[in-house]
PDB file of N, CA and C in Angstrom:
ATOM      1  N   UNK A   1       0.849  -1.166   0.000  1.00  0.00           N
ATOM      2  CA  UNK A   1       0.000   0.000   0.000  1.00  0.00           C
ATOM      3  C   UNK A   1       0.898   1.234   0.000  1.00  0.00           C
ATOM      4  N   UNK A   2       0.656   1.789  -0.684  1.00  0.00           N
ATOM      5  CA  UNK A   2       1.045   3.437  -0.816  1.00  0.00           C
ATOM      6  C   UNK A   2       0.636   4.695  -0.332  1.00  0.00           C
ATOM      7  N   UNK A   3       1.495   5.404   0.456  1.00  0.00           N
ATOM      8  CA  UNK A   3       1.118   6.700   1.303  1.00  0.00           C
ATOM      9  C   UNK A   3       0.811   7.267   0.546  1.00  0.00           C
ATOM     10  N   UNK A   4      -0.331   8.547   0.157  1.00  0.00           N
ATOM     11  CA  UNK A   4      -1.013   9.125  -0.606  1.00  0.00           C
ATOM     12  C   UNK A   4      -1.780  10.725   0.313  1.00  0.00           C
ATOM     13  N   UNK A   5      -1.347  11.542  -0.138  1.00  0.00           N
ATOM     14  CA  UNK A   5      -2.438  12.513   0.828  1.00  0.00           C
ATOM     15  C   UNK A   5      -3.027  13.217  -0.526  1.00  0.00           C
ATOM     16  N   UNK A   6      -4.126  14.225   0.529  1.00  0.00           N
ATOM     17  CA  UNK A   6      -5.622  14.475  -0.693  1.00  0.00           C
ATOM     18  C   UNK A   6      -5.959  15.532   0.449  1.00  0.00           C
ATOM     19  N   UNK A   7      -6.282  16.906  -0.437  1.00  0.00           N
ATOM     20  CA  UNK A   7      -6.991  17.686  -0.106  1.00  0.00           C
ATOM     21  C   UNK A   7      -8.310  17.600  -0.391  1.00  0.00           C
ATOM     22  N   UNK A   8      -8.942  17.871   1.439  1.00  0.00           N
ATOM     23  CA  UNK A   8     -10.619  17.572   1.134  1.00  0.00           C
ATOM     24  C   UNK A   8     -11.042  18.875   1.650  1.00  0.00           C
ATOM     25  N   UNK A   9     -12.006  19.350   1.138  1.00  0.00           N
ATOM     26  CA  UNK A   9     -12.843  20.584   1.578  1.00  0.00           C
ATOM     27  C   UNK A   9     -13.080  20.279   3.466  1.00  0.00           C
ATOM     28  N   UNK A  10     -13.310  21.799   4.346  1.00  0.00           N
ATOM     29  CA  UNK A  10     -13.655  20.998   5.588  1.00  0.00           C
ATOM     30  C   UNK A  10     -15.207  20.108   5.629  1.00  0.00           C
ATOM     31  N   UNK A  11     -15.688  20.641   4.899  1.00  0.00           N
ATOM     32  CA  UNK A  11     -17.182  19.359   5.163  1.00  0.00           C
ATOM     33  C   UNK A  11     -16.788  18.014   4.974  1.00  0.00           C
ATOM     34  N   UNK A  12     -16.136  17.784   3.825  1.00  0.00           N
ATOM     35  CA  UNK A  12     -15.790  16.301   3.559  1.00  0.00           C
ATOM     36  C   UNK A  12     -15.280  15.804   4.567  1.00  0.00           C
ATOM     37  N   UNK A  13     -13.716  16.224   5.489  1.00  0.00           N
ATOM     38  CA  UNK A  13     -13.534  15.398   6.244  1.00  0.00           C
ATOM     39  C   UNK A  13     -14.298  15.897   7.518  1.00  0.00           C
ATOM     40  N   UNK A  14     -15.223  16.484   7.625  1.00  0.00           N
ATOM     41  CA  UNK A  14     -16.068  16.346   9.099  1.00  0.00           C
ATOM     42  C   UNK A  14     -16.843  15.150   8.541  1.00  0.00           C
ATOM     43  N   UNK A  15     -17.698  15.054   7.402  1.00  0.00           N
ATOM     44  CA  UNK A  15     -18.444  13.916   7.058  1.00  0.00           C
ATOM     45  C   UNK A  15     -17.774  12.395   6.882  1.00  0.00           C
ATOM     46  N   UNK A  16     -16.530  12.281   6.878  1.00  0.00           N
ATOM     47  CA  UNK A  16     -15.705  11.176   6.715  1.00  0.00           C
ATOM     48  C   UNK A  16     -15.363  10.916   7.853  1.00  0.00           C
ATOM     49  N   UNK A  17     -15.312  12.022   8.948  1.00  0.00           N
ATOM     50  CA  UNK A  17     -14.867  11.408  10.175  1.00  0.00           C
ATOM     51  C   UNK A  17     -16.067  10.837  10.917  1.00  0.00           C
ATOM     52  N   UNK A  18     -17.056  11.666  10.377  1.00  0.00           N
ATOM     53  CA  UNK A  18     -18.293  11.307  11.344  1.00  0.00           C
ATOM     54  C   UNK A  18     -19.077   9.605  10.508  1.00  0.00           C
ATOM     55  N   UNK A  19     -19.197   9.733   9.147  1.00  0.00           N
ATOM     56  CA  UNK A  19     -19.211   8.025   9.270  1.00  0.00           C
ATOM     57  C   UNK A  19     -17.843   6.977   9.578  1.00  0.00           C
ATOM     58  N   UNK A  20     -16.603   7.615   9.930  1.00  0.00           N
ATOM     59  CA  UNK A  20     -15.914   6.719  10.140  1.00  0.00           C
ATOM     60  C   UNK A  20     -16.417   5.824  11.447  1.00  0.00           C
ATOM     61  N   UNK A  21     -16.408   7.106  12.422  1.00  0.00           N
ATOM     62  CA  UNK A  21     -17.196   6.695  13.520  1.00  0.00           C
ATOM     63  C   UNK A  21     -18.351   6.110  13.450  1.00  0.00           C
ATOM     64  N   UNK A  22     -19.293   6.102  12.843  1.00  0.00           N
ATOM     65  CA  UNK A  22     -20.316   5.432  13.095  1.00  0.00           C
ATOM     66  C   UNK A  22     -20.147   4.093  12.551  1.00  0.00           C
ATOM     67  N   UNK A  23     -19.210   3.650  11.418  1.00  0.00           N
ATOM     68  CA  UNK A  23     -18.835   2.288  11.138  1.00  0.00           C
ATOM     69  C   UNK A  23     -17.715   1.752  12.117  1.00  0.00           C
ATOM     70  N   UNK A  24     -17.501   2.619  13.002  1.00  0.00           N
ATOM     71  CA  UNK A  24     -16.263   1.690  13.347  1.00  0.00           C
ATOM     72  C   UNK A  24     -14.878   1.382  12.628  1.00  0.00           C
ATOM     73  N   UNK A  25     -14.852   2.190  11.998  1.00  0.00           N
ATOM     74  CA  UNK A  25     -13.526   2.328  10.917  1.00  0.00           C
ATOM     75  C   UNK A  25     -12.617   3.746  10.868  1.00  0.00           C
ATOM     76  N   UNK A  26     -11.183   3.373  10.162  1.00  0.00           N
ATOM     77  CA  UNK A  26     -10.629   4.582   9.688  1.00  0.00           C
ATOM     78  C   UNK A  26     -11.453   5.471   8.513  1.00  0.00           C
ATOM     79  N   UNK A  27     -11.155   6.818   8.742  1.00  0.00           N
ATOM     80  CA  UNK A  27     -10.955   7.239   7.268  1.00  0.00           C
ATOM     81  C   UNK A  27     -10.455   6.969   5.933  1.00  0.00           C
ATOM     82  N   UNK A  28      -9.245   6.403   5.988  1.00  0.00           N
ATOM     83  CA  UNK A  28      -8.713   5.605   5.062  1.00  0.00           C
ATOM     84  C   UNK A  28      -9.029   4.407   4.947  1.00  0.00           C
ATOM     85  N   UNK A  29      -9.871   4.118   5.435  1.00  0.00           N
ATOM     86  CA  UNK A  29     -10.614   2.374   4.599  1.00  0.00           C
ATOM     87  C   UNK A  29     -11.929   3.015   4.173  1.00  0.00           C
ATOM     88  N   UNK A  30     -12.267   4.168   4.756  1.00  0.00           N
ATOM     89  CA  UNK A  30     -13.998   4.634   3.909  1.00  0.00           C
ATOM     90  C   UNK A  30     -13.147   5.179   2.605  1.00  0.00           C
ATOM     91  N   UNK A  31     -12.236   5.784   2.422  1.00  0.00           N
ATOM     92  CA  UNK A  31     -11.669   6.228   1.252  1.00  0.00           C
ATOM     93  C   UNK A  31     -11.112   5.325  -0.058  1.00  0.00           C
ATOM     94  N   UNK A  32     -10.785   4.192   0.895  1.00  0.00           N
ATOM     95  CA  UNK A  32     -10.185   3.170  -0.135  1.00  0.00           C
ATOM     96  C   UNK A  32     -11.006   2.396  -0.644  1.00  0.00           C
ATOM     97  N   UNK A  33     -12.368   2.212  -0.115  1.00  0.00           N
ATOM     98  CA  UNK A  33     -13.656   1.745  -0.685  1.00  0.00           C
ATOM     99  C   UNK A  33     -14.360   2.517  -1.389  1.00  0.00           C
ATOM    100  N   UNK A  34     -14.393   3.760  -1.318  1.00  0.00           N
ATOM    101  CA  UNK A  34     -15.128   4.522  -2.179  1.00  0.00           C
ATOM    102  C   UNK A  34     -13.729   4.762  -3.665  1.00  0.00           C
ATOM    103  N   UNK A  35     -12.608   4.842  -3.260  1.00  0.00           N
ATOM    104  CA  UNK A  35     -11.895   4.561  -4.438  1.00  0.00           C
ATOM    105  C   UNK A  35     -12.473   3.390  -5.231  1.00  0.00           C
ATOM    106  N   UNK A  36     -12.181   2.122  -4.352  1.00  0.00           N
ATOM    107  CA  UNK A  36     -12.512   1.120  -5.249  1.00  0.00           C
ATOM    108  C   UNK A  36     -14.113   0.945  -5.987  1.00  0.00           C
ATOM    109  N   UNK A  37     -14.404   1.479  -5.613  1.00  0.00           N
ATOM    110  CA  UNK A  37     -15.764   1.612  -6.317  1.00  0.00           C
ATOM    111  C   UNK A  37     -16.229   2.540  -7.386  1.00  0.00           C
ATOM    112  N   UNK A  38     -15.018   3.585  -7.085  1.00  0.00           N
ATOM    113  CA  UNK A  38     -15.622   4.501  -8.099  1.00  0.00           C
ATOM    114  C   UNK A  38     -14.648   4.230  -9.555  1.00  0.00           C
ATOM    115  N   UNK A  39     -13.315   3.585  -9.195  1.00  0.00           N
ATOM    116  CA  UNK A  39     -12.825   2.519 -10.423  1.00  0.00           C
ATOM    117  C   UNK A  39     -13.553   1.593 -10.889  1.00  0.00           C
ATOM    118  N   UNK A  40     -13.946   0.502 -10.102  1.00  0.00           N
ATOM    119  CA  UNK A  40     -15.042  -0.754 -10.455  1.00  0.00           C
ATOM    120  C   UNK A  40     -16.014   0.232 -11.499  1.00  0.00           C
ATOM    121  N   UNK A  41     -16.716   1.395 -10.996  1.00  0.00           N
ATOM    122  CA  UNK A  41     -18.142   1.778 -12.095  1.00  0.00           C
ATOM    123  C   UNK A  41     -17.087   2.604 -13.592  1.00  0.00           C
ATOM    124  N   UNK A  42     -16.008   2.691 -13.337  1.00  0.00           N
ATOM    125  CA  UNK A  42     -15.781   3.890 -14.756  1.00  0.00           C
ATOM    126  C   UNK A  42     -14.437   2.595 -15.176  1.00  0.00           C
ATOM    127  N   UNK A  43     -13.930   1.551 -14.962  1.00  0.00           N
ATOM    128  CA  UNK A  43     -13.763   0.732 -15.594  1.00  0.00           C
ATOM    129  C   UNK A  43     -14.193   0.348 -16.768  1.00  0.00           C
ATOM    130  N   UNK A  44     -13.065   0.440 -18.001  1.00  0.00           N
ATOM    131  CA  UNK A  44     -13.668   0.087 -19.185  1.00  0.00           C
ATOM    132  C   UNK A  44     -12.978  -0.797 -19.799  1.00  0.00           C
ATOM    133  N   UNK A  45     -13.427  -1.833 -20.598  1.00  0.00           N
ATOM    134  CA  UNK A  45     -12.882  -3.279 -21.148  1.00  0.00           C
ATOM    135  C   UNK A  45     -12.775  -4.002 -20.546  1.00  0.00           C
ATOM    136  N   UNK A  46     -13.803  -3.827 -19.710  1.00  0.00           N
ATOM    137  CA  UNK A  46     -14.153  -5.404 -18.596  1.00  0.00           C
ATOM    138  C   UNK A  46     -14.682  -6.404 -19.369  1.00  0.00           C
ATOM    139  N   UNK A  47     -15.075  -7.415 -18.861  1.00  0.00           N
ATOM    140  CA  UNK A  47     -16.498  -8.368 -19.046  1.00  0.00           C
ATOM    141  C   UNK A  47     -18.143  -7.983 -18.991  1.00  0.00           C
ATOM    142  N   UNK A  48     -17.974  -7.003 -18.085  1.00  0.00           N
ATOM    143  CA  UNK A  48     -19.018  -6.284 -18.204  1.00  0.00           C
ATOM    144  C   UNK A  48     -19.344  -4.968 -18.892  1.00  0.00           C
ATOM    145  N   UNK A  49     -18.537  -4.734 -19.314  1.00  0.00           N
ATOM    146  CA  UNK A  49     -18.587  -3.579 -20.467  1.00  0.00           C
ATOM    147  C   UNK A  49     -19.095  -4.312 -21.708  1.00  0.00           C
ATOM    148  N   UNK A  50     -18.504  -5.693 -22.167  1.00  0.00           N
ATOM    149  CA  UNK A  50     -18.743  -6.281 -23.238  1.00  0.00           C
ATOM    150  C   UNK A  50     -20.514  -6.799 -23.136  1.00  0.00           C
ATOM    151  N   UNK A  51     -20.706  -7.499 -22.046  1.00  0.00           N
ATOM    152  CA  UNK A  51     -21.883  -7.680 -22.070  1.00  0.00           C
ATOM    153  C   UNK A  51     -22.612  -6.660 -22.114  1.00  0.00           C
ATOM    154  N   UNK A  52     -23.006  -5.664 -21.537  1.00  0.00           N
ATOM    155  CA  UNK A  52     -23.700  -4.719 -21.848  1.00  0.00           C
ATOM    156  C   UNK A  52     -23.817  -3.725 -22.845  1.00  0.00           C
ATOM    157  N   UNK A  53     -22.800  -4.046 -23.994  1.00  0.00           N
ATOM    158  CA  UNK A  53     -22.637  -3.602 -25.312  1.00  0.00           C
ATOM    159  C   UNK A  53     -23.362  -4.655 -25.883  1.00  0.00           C
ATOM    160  N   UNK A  54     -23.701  -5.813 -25.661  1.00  0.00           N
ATOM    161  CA  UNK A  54     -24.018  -7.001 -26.822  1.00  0.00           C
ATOM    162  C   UNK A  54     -25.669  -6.832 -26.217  1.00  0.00           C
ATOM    163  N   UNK A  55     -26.150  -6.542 -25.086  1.00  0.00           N
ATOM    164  CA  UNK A  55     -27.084  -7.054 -24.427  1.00  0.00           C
ATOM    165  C   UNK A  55     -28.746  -6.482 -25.570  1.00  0.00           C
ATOM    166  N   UNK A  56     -29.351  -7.024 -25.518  1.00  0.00           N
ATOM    167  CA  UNK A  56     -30.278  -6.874 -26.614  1.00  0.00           C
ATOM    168  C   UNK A  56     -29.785  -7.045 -28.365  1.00  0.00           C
ATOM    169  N   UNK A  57     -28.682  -7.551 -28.604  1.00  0.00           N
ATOM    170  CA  UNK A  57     -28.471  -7.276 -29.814  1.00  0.00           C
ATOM    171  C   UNK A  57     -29.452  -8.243 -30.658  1.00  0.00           C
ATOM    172  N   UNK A  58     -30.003  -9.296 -30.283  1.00  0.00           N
ATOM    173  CA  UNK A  58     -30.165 -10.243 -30.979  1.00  0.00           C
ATOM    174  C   UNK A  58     -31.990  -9.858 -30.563  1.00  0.00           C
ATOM    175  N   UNK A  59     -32.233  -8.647 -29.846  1.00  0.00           N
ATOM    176  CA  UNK A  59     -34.186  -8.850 -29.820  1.00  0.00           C
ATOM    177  C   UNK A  59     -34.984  -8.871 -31.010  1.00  0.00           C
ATOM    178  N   UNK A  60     -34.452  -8.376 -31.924  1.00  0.00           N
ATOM    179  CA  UNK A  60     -35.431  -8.467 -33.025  1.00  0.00           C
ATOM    180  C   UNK A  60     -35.377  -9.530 -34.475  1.00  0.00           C
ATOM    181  N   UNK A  61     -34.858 -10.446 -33.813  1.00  0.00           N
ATOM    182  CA  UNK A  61     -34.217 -11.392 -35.003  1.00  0.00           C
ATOM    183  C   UNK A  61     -35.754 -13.070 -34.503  1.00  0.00           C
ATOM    184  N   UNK A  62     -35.961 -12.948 -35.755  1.00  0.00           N
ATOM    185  CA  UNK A  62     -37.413 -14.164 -35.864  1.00  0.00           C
ATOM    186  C   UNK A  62     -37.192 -15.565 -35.537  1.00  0.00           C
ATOM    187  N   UNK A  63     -35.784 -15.919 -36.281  1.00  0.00           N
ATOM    188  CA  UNK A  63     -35.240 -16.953 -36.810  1.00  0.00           C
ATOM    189  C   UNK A  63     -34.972 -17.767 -35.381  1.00  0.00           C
ATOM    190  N   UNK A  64     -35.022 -17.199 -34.138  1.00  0.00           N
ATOM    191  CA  UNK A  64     -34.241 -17.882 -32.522  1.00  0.00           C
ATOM    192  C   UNK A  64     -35.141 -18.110 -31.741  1.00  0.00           C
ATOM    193  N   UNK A  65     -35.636 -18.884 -31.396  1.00  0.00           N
ATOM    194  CA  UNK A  65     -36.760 -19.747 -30.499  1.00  0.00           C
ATOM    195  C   UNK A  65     -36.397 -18.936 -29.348  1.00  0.00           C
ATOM    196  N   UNK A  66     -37.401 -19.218 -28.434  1.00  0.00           N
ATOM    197  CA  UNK A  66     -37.415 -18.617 -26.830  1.00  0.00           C
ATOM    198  C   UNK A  66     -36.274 -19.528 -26.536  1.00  0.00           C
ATOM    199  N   UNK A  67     -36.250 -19.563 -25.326  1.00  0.00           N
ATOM    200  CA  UNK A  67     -35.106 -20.795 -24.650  1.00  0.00           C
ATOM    201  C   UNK A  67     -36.088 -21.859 -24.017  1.00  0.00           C
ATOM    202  N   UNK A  68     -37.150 -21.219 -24.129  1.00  0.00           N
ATOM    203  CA  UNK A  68     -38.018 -23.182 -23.088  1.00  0.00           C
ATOM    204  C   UNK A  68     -38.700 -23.861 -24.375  1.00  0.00           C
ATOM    205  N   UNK A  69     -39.054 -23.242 -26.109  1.00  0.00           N
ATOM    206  CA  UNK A  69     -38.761 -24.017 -26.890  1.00  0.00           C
ATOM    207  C   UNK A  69     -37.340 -24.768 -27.303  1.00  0.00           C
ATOM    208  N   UNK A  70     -36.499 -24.016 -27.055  1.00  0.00           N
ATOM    209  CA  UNK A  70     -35.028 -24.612 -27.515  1.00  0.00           C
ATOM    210  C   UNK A  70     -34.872 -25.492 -27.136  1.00  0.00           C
ATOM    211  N   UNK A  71     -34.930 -25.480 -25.595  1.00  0.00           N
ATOM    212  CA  UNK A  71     -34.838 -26.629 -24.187  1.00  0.00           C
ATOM    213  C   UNK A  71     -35.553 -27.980 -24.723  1.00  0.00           C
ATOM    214  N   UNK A  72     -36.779 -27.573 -25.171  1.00  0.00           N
ATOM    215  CA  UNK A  72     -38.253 -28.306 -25.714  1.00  0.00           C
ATOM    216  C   UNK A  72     -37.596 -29.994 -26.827  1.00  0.00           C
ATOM    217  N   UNK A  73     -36.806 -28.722 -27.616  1.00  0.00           N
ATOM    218  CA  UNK A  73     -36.441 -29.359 -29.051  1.00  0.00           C
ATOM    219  C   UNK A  73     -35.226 -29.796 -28.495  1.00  0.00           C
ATOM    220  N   UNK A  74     -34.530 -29.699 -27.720  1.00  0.00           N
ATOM    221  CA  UNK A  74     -33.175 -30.703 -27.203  1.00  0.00           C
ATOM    222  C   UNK A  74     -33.193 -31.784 -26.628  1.00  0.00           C
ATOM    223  N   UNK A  75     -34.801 -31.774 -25.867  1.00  0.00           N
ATOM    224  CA  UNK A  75     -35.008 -32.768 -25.101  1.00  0.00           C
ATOM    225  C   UNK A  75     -35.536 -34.266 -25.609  1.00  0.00           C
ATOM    226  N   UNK A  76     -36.654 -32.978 -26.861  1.00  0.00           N
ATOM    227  CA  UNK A  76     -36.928 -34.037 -27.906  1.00  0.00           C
ATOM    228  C   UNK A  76     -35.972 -35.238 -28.536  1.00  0.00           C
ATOM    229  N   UNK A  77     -35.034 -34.607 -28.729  1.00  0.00           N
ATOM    230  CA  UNK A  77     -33.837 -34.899 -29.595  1.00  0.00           C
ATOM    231  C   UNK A  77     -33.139 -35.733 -28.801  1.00  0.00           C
ATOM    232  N   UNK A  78     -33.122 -35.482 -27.846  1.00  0.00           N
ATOM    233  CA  UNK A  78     -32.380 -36.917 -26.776  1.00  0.00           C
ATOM    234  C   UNK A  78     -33.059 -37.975 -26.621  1.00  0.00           C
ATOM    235  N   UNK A  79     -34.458 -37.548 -26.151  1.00  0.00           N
ATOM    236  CA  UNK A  79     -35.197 -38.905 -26.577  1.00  0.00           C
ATOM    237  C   UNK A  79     -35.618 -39.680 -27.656  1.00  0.00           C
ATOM    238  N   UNK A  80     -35.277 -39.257 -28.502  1.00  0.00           N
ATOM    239  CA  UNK A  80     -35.301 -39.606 -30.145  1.00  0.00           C
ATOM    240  C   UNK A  80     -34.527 -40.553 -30.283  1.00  0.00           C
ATOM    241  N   UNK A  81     -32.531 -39.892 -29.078  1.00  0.00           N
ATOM    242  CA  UNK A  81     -32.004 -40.624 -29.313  1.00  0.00           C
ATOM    243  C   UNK A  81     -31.592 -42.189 -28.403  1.00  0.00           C
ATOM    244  N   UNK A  82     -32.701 -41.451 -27.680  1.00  0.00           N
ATOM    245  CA  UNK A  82     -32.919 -42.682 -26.496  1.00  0.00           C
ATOM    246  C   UNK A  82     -33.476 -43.651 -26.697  1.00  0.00           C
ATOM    247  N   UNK A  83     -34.086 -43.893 -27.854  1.00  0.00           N
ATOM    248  CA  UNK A  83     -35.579 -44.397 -28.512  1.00  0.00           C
ATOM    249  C   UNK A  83     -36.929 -44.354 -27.341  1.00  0.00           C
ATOM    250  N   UNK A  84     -36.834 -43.179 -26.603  1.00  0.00           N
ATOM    251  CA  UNK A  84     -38.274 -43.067 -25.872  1.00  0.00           C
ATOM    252  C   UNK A  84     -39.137 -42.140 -26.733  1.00  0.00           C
ATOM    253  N   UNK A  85     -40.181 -42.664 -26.907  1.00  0.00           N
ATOM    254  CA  UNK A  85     -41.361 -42.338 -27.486  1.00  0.00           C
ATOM    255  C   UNK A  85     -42.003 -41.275 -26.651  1.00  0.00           C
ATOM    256  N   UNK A  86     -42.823 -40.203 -27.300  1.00  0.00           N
ATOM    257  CA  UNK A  86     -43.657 -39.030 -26.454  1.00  0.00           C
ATOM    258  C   UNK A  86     -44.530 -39.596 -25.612  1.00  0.00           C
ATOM    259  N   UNK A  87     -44.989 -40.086 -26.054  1.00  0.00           N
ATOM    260  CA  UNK A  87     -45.738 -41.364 -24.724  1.00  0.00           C
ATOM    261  C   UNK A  87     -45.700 -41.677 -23.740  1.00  0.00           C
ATOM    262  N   UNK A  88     -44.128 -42.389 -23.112  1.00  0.00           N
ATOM    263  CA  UNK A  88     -43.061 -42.674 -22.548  1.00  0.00           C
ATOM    264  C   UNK A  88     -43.209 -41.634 -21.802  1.00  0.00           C
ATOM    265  N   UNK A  89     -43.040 -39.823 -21.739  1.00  0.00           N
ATOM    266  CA  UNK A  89     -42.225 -38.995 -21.290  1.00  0.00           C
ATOM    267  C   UNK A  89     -43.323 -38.892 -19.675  1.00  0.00           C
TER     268      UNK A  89
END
């Protein structure tokens, strides 16, 4: 870990001291969590950047079954290759 100092307005650190206290913590662990968090949200070229670039891409396409037909037609297909009959199920 690396020594680091930061000018805060006086409200900030009256408000940092006063939830430090009420969590039971330093200032510098409420700081190093709100760091890490405010990297985690403006992080870019994650896994989750990618998904949420792709997310809906595929809503308007006809050709792709729901997923509990898909499921439907896989299951079929195993028992096809099971030789169990719809009957059977």
């Amino acid at each position: 870990m690396k020594r680091t100092q930061v000018y805060l307005e006086d409200s900030q650190k009256k408000m940092l001291e006063k939830i430090a206290e009420q969590m039971n913590t330093s200032m510098g662990e409420i700081v190093r969590e709100a760091i890490n968090r405010y990297i985690a949200e403006n992080q870019t070229g994650t896994a989750i950047d990618a998904i949420k670039k792709t997310q809906g891409l595929w809503k308007d396409r006809c050709d792709i079954k729901d997923s509990n037909g898909w499921v439907d037609d896989l299951r079929k297909e195993w028992n096809e290759r099971l030789y169990i009959s719809e009957d059977e199920q």
